[in-house]
Protein backbone atom coordinates (compact mmCIF):
# COMPACT_ATOMS: atom_id res chain seq x y z
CA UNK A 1 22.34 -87.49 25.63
CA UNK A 2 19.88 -88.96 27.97
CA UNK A 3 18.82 -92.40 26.94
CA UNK A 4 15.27 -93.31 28.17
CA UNK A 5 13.90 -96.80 27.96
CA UNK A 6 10.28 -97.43 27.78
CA UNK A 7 8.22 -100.96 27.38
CA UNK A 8 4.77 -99.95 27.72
CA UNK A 9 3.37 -96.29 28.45
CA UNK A 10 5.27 -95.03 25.49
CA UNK A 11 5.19 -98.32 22.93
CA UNK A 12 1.95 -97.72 22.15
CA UNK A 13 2.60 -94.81 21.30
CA UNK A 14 4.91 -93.66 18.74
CA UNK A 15 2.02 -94.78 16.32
CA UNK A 16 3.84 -92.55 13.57
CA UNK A 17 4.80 -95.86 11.40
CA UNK A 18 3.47 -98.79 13.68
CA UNK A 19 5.80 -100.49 16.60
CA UNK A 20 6.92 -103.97 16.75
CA UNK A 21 5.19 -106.49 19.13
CA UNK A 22 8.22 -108.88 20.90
CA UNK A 23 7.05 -112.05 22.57
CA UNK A 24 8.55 -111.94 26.33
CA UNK A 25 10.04 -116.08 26.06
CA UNK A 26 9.88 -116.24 29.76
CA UNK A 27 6.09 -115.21 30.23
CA UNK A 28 4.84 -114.95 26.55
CA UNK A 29 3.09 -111.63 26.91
CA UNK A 30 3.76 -108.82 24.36
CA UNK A 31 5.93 -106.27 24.91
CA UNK A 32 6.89 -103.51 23.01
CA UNK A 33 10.46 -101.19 23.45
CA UNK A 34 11.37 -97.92 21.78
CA UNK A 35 14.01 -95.79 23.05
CA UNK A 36 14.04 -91.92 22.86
CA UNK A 37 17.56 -90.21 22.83
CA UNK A 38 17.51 -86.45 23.47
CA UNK A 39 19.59 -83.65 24.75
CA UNK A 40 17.03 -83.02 27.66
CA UNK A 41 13.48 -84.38 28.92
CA UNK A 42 11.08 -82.87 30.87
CA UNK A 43 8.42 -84.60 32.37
CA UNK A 44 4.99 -83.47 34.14
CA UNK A 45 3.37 -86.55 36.02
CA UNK A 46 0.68 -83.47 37.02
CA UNK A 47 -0.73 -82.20 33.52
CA UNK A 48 0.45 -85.45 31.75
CA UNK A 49 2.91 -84.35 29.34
CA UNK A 50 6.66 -85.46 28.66
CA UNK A 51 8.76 -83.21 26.73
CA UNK A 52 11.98 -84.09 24.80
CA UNK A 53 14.16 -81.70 22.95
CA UNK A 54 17.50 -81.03 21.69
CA UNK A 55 18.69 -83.94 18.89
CA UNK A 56 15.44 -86.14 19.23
CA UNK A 57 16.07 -89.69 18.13
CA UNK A 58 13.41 -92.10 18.46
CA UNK A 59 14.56 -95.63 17.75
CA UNK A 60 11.98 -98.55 16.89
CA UNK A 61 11.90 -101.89 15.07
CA UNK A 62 9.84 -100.68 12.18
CA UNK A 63 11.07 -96.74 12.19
CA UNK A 64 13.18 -94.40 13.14
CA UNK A 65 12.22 -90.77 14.16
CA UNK A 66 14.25 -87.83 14.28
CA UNK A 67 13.16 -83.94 15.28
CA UNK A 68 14.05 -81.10 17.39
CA UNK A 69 11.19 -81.98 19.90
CA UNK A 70 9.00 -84.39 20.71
CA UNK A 71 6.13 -84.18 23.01
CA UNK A 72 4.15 -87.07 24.44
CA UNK A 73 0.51 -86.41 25.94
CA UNK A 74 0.81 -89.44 28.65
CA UNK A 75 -2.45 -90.56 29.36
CA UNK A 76 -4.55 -91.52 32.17
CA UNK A 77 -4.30 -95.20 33.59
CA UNK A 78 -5.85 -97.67 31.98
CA UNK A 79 -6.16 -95.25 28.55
CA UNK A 80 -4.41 -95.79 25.63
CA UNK A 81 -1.75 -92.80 24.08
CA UNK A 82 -3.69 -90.87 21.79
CA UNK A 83 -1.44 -87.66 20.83
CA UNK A 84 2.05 -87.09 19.79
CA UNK A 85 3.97 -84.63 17.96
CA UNK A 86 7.39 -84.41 16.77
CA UNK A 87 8.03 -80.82 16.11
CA UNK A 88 10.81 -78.67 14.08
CA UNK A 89 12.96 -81.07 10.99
CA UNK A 90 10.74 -83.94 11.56
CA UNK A 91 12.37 -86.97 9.32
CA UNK A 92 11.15 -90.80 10.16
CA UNK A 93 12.32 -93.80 7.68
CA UNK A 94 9.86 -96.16 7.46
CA UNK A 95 8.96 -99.40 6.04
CA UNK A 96 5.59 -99.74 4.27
CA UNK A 97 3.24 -102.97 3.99
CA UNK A 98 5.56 -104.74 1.03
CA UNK A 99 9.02 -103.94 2.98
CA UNK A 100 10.12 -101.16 0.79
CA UNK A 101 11.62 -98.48 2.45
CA UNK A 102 10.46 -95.07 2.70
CA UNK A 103 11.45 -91.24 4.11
CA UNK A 104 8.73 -88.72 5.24
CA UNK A 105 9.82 -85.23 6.35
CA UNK A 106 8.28 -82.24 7.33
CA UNK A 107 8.25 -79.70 9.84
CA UNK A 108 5.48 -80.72 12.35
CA UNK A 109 4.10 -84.90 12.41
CA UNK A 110 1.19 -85.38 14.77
CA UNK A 111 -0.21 -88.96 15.60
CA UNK A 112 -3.78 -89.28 16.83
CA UNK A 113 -5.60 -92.04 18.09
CA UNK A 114 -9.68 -91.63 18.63
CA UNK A 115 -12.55 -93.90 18.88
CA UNK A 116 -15.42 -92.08 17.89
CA UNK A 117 -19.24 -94.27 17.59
CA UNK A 118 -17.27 -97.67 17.77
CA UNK A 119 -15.16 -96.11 15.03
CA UNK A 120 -11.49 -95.85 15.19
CA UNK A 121 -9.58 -93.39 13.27
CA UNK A 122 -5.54 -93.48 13.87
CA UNK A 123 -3.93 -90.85 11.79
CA UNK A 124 -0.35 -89.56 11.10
CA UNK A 125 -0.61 -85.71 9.60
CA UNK A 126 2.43 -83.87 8.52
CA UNK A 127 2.86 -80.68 7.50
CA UNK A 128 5.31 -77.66 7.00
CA UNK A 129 6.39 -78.55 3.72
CA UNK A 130 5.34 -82.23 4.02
CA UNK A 131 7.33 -84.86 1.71
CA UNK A 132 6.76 -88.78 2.05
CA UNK A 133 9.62 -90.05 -0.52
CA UNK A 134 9.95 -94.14 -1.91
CA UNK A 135 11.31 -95.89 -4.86
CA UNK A 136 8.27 -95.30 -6.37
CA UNK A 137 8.14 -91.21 -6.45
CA UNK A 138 7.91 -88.30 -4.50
CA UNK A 139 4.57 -87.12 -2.75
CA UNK A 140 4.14 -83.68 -1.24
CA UNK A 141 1.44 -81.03 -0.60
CA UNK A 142 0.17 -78.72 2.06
CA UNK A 143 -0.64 -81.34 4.48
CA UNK A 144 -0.28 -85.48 3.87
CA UNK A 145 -2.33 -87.73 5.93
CA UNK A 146 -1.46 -91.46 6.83
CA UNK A 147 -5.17 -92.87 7.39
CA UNK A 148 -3.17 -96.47 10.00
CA UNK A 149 -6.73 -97.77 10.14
CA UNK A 150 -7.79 -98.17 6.44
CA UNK A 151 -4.19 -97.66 5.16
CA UNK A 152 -4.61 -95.08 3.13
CA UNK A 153 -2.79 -92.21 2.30
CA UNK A 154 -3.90 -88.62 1.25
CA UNK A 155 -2.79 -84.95 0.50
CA UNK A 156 -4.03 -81.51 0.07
CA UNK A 157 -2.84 -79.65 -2.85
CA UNK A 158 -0.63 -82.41 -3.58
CA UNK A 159 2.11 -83.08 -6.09
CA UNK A 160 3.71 -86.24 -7.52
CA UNK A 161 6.67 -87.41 -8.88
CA UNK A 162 6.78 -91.01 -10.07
CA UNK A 163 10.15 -92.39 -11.04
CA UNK A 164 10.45 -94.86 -13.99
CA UNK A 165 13.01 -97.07 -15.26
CA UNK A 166 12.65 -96.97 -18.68
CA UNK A 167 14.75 -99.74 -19.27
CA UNK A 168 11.84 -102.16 -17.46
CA UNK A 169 9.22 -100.13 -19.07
CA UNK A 170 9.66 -101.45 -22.16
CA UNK A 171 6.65 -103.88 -22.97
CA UNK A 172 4.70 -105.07 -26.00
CA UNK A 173 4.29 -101.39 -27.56
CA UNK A 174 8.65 -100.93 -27.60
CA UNK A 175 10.28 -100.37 -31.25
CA UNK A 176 11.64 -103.64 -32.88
């Protein structure tokens, strides 16, 4: 397994769940670090595309990303990284806002990032039988949407299973 080490063209990037911001002590400036694991990496300088495959592991402070390929659409100096996709048994554990911990899954996850009349929209889309499990339930549906601007999350044709502990359920309508 190749291990590849990046602090800034890819930090931005791997918007899928957010990346950690560590202050430098020695100069104070911000500097992000994910690593990418794979059996093989191709890069194209040229048409501004790196290509990993084979056992994907993408590790980051606030997620971890696994897949059978990843491919990063580098892009041009002084632009930020506006397109990934992690393709084929896509899973990434997450944490979300509150800390609690959280597994999405699908076959295809693709992170955009566009500014469109002063407007930006930064989205994480999965789908190929998309799931996005937490202690709370199970969501799924043809396609599920992570909105990072506005937080929100949303699904096509989309299906729900809440979990409940009865046993803390019981309020001031329980038998007595």
């Amino acid at each position: 397994m190749k291990k590849i080490i990046f602090q800034i063209i890819f930090l931005t990037a791997l918007g899928f769940c957010g990346l950690a911001v560590a202050q430098n002590s020695t100069n104070k400036t911000a500097v992000r670090q994910t690593i990418i694991d794979s059996a093989s990496a191709d890069f194209d300088l040229n048409g501004g595309l790196a290509v990993y495959s084979g056992h994907v592991v993408v590790t980051d402070p606030q997620m971890n990303l696994a897949c059978d390929r990843l491919v990063v659409f580098i892009p041009k100096q002084g632009e930020r990284l506006n397109r990934i996709e992690a393709q084929t048994n896509v899973v990434i554990h997450f944490s979300d806002n509150h800390g609690a911990n959280a597994t999405a899954t699908g076959a295809l996850a693709v992170y955009r990032y566009v500014v469109q009349a002063g407007q930006t929209n930064e989205t994480v889309t999965l789908t190929g039988y998309p799931q996005v499990e937490s202690e709370q339930g199970t969501l799924t549906g043809d396609a599920i949407t992570w909105d990072r601007a506005n937080n929100k999350l949303s699904a096509t044709n989309q299906r729900m299973k809440l979990k409940q502990d009865l046993n803390q359920s019981l309020g001031t309508n329980s038998a007595r």
